[in-house]
Protein backbone atom coordinates (compact mmCIF):
# COMPACT_ATOMS: atom_id res chain seq x y z
CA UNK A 1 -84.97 -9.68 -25.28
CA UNK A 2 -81.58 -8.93 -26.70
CA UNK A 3 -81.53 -5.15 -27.35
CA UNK A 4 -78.37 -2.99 -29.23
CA UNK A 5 -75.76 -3.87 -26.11
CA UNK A 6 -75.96 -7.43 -26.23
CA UNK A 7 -75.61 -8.26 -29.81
CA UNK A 8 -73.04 -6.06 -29.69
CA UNK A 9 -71.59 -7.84 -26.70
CA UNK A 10 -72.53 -10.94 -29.19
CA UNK A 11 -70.59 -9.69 -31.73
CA UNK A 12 -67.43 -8.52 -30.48
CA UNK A 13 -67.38 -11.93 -28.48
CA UNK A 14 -67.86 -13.90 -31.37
CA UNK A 15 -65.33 -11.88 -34.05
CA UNK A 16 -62.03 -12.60 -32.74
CA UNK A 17 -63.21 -16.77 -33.50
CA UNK A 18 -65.01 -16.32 -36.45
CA UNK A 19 -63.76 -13.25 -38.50
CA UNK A 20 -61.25 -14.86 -41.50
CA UNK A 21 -62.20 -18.69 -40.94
CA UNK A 22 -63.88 -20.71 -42.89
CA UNK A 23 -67.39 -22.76 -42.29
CA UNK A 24 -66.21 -26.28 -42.58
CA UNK A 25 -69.65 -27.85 -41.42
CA UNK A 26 -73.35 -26.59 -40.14
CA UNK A 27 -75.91 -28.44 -37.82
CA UNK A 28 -79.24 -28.25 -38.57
CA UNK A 29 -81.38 -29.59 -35.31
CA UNK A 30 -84.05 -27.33 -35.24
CA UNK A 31 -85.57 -24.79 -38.28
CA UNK A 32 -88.17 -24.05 -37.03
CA UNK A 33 -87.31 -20.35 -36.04
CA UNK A 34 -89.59 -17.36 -36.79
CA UNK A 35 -89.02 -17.84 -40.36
CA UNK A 36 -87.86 -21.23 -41.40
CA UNK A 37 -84.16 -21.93 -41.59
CA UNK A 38 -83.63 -22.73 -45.03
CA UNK A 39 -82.45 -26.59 -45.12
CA UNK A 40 -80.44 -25.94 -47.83
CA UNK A 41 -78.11 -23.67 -45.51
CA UNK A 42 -75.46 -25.98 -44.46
CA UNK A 43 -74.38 -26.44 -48.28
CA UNK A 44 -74.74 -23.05 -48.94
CA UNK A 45 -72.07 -21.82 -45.65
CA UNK A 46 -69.60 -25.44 -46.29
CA UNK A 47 -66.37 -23.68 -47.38
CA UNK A 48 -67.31 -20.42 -47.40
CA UNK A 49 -65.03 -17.50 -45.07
CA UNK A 50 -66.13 -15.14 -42.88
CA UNK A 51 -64.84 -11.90 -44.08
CA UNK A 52 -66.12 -9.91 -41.55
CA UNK A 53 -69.02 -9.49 -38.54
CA UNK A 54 -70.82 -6.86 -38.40
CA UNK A 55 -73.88 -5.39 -36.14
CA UNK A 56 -76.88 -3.37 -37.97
CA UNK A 57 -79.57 -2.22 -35.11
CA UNK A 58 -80.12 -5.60 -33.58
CA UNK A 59 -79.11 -7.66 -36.53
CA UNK A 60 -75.75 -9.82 -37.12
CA UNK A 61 -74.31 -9.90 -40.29
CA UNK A 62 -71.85 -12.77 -41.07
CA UNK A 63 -70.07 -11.24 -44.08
CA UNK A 64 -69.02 -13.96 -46.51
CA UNK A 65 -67.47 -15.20 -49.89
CA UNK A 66 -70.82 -15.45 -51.71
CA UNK A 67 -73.07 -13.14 -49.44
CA UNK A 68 -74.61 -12.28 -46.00
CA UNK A 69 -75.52 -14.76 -43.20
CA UNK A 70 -78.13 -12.07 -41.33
CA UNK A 71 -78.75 -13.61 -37.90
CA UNK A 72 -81.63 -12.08 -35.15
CA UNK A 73 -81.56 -13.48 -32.22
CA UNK A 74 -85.04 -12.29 -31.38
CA UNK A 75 -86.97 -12.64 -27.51
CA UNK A 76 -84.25 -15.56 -26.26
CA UNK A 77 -81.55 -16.55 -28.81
CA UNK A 78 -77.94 -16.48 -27.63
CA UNK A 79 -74.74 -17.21 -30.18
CA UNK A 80 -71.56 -18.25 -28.19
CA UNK A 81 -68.59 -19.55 -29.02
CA UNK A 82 -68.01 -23.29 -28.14
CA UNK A 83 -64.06 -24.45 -27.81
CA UNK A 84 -64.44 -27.90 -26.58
CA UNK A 85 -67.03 -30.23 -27.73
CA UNK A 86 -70.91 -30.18 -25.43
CA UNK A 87 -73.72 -31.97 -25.89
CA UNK A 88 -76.38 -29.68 -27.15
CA UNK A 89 -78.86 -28.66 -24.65
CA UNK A 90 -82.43 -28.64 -25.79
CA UNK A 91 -83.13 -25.40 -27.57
CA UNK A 92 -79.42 -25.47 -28.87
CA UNK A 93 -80.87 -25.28 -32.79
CA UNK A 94 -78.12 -24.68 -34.99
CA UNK A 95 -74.33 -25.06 -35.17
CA UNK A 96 -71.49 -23.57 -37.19
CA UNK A 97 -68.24 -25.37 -37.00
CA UNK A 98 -65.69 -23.44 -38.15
CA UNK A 99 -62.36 -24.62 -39.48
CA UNK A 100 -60.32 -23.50 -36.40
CA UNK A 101 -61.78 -26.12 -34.19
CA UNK A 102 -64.57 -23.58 -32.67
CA UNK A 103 -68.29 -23.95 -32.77
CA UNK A 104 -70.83 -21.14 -33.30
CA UNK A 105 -73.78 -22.38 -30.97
CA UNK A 106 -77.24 -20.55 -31.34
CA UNK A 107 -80.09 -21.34 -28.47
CA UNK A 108 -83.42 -20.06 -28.46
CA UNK A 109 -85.73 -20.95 -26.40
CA UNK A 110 -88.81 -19.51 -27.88
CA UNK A 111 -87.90 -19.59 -31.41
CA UNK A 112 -88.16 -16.41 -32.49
CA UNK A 113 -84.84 -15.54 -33.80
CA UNK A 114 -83.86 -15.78 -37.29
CA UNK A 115 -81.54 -17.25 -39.81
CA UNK A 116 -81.43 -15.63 -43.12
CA UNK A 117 -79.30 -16.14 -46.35
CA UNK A 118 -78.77 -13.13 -49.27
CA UNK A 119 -76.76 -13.61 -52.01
CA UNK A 120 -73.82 -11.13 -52.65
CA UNK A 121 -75.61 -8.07 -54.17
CA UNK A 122 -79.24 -9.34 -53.12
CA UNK A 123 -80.91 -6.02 -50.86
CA UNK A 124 -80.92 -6.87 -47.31
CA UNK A 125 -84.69 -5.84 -47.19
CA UNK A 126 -85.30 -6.38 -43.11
CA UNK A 127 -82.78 -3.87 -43.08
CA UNK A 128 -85.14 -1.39 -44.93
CA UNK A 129 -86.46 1.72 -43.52
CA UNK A 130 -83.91 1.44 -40.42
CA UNK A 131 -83.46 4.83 -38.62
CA UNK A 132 -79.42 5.46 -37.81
CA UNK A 133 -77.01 3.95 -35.26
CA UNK A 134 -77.28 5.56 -32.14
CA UNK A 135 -73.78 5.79 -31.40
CA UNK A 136 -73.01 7.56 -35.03
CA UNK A 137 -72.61 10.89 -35.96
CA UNK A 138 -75.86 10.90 -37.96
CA UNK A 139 -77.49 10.70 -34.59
CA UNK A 140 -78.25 13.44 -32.55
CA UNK A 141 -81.26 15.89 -30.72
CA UNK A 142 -81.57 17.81 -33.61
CA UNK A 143 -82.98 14.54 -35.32
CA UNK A 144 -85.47 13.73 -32.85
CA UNK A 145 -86.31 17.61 -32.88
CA UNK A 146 -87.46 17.49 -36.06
CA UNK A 147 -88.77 14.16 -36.56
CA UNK A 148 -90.65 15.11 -33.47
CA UNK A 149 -92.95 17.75 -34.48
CA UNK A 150 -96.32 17.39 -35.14
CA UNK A 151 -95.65 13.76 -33.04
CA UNK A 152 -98.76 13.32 -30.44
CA UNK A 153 -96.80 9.86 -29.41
CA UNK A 154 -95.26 9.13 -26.38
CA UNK A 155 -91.32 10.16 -26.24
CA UNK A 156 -90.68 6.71 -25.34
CA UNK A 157 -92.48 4.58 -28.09
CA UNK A 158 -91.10 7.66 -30.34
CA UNK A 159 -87.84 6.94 -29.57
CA UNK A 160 -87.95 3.44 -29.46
CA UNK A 161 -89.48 3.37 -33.15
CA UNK A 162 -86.45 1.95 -34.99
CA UNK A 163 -87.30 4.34 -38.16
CA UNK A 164 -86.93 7.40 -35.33
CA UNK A 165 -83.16 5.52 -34.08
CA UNK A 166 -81.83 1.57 -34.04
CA UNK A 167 -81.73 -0.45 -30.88
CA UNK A 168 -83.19 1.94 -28.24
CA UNK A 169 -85.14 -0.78 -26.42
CA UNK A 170 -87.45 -0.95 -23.48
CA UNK A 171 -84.51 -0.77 -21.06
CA UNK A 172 -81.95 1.56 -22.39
CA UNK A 173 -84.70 4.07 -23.39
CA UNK A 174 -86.46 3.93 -20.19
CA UNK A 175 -82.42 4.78 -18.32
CA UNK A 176 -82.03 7.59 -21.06
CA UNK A 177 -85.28 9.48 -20.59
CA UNK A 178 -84.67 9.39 -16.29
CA UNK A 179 -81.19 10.66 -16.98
CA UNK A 180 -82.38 13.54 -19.04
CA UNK A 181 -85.51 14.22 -16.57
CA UNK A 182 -88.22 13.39 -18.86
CA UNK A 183 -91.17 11.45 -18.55
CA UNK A 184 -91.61 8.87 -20.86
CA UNK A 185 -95.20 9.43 -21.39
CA UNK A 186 -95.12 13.10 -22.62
CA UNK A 187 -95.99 13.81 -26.11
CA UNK A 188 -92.82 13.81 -28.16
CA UNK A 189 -94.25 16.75 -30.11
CA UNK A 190 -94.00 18.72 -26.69
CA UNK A 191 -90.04 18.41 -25.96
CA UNK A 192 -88.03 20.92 -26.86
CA UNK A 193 -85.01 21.03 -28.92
CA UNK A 194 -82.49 21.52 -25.84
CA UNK A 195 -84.09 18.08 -24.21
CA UNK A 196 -83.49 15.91 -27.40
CA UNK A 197 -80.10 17.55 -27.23
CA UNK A 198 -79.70 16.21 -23.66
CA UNK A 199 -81.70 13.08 -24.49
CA UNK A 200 -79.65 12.34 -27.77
CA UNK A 201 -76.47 12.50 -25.69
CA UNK A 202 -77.71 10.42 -22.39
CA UNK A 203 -79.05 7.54 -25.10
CA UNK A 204 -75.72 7.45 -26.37
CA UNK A 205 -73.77 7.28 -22.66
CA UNK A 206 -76.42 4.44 -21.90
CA UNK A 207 -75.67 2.23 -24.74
CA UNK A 208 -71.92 2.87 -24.34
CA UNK A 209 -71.74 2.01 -20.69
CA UNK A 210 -74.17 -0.99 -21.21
CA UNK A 211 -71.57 -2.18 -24.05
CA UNK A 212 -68.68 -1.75 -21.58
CA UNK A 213 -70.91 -3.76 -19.21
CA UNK A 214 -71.30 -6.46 -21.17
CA UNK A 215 -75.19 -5.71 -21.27
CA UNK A 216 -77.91 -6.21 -19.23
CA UNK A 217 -78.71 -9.92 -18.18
CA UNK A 218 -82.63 -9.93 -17.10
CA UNK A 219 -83.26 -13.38 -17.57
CA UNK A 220 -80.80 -15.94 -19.58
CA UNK A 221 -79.11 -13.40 -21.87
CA UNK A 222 -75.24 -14.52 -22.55
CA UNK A 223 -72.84 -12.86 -24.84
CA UNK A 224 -70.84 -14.79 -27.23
CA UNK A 225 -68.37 -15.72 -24.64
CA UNK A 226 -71.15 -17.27 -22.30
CA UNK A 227 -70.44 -14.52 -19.86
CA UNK A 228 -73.59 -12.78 -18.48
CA UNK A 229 -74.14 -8.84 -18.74
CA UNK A 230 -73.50 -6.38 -15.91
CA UNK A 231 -75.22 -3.68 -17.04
CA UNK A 232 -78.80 -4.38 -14.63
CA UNK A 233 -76.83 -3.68 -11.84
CA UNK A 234 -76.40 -0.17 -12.37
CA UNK A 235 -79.89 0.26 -13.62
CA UNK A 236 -81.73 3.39 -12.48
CA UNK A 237 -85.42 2.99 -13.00
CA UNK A 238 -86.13 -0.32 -15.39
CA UNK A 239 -87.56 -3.12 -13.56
CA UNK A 240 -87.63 -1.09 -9.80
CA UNK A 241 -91.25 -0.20 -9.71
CA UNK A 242 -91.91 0.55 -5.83
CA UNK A 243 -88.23 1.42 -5.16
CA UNK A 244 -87.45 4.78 -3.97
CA UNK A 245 -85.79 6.76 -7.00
CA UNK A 246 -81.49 7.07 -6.40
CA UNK A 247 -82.06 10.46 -7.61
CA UNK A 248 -84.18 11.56 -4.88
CA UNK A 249 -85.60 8.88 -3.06
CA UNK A 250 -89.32 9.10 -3.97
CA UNK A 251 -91.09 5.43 -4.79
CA UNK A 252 -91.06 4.97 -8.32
CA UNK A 253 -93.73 4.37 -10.65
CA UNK A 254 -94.67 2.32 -13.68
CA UNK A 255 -97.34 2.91 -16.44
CA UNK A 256 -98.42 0.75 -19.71
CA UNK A 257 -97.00 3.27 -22.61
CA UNK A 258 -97.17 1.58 -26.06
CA UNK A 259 -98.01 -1.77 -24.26
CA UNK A 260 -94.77 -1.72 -22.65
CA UNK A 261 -93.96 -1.18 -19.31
CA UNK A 262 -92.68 2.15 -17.98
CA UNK A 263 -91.14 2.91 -14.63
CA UNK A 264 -90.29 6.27 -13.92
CA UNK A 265 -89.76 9.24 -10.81
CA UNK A 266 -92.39 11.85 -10.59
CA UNK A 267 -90.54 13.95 -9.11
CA UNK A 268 -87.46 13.86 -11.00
CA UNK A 269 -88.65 13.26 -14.69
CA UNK A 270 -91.51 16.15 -16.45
């Protein structure tokens, strides 16, 4: 699914066409998303600008006029920017036409992506209880430290618990945890300080060379340009169970941990 990378990839593609334009018209095809799309969106975007687009954990948020516009794109959505008219394809649900000619496009598949209106000064309650951005200053080993203790969970669901840190999924935290040489299956309770240090800053050089990368394009991920990610071709452990390690050359290894799965190097993660 789209993790931190992409819909930041998303979102960057997506605000030089969108960001101080106005919605002149919105296609309704499909509502039928994880929560229904409400029907009475197109009236409630027609006219309105798009101050600005921003990114909370995996969330878009389509500041405008009268309120927020906050967009998942959960397992398999994509939003790209359209400059030339296409027929839509057949999961191609919803489209924003903006006033300068280009067309917001979201596809998804499976559905379970989201379109959700809040009125200027309504709480944006799925963005309750959120942990902070991994690339902020809020972020950092002494966090996990302390949130840590006590913790008999795996570091990898730990850190992958989106009140612990936003956006550290499956992939990015399994590349984090080899780079700092620890296995994702040990109890976070039983990592020291010095290793969230390490792990706090490798999380952070992950997501910020995944970003550069474009992110990671697994199966029919596209960012809002329609350009596929990069990023899986410098992956390190994700998705190579059998392969020898890069680090060291021993056959790496995959486990169930939190009903997701886990590949890892025995001999270079403890």
């Amino acid at each position: 699914m789209p993790e931190l990378p992409e819909v930041e990839t998303t979102r960057r593609g997506l605000c030089a066409y969108s960001e101080g334009q106005r919605v002149h018209s919105v296609v309704l095809r499909d509502t039928r998303l994880r929560w229904p799309v409400p029907t009475a969106l197109p009236e409630i975007l027609q006219g309105q600008r798009i101050r600005t687009l921003e990114r909370r954990a995996k969330y878009l948020l389509f500041r405008m006029d009268r309120g927020t516009l906050l967009v998942h794109l959960g397992m398999s959505g994509s939003l790209r920017v359209l400059l030339s008219p296409q027929t839509p394809a057949k999961h191609d649900h919803i489209d924003i036409e903006l006033n300068n000619g280009a067309v917001l496009r979201y596809n998804d598949p499976r559905r379970f992506g989201s379109f959700q209106w809040f009125e200027a000064g309504a709480e944006l309650t799925p963005l309750d209880k959120l942990g902070p951005e991994p690339l902020s200053e809020d972020f950092d080993g002494k966090r996990l430290f302390e949130l840590s203790r006590g913790r008999k969970v795996a570091i990898k669901p730990f850190i992958m618990d989106g009140a612990t840190v936003v956006g550290v999924g499956n992939i990015y935290a399994s590349e984090a945890l080899y780079l700092a040489g620890i296995r994702p299956d040990r109890a976070a309770k039983r990592v020291s300080e010095a290793r969230y240090e390490l792990l706090s800053a490798h999380i952070k050089q992950v997501l910020t060379n995944a970003i550069a990368q474009g992110g990671t394009t697994l199966r029919d991920f596209v960012g809002g340009d329609g350009k596929p990610g990069y990023f899986a071709q410098q992956l390190y452990v994700y998705g190579r169970s059998g392969e020898p390690c890069k680090g060291c050359g021993t056959q790496l290894r995959d486990k169930v941990i939190g009903q997701r799965a886990s590949v890892y190097c025995i001999a270079c993660q403890r």
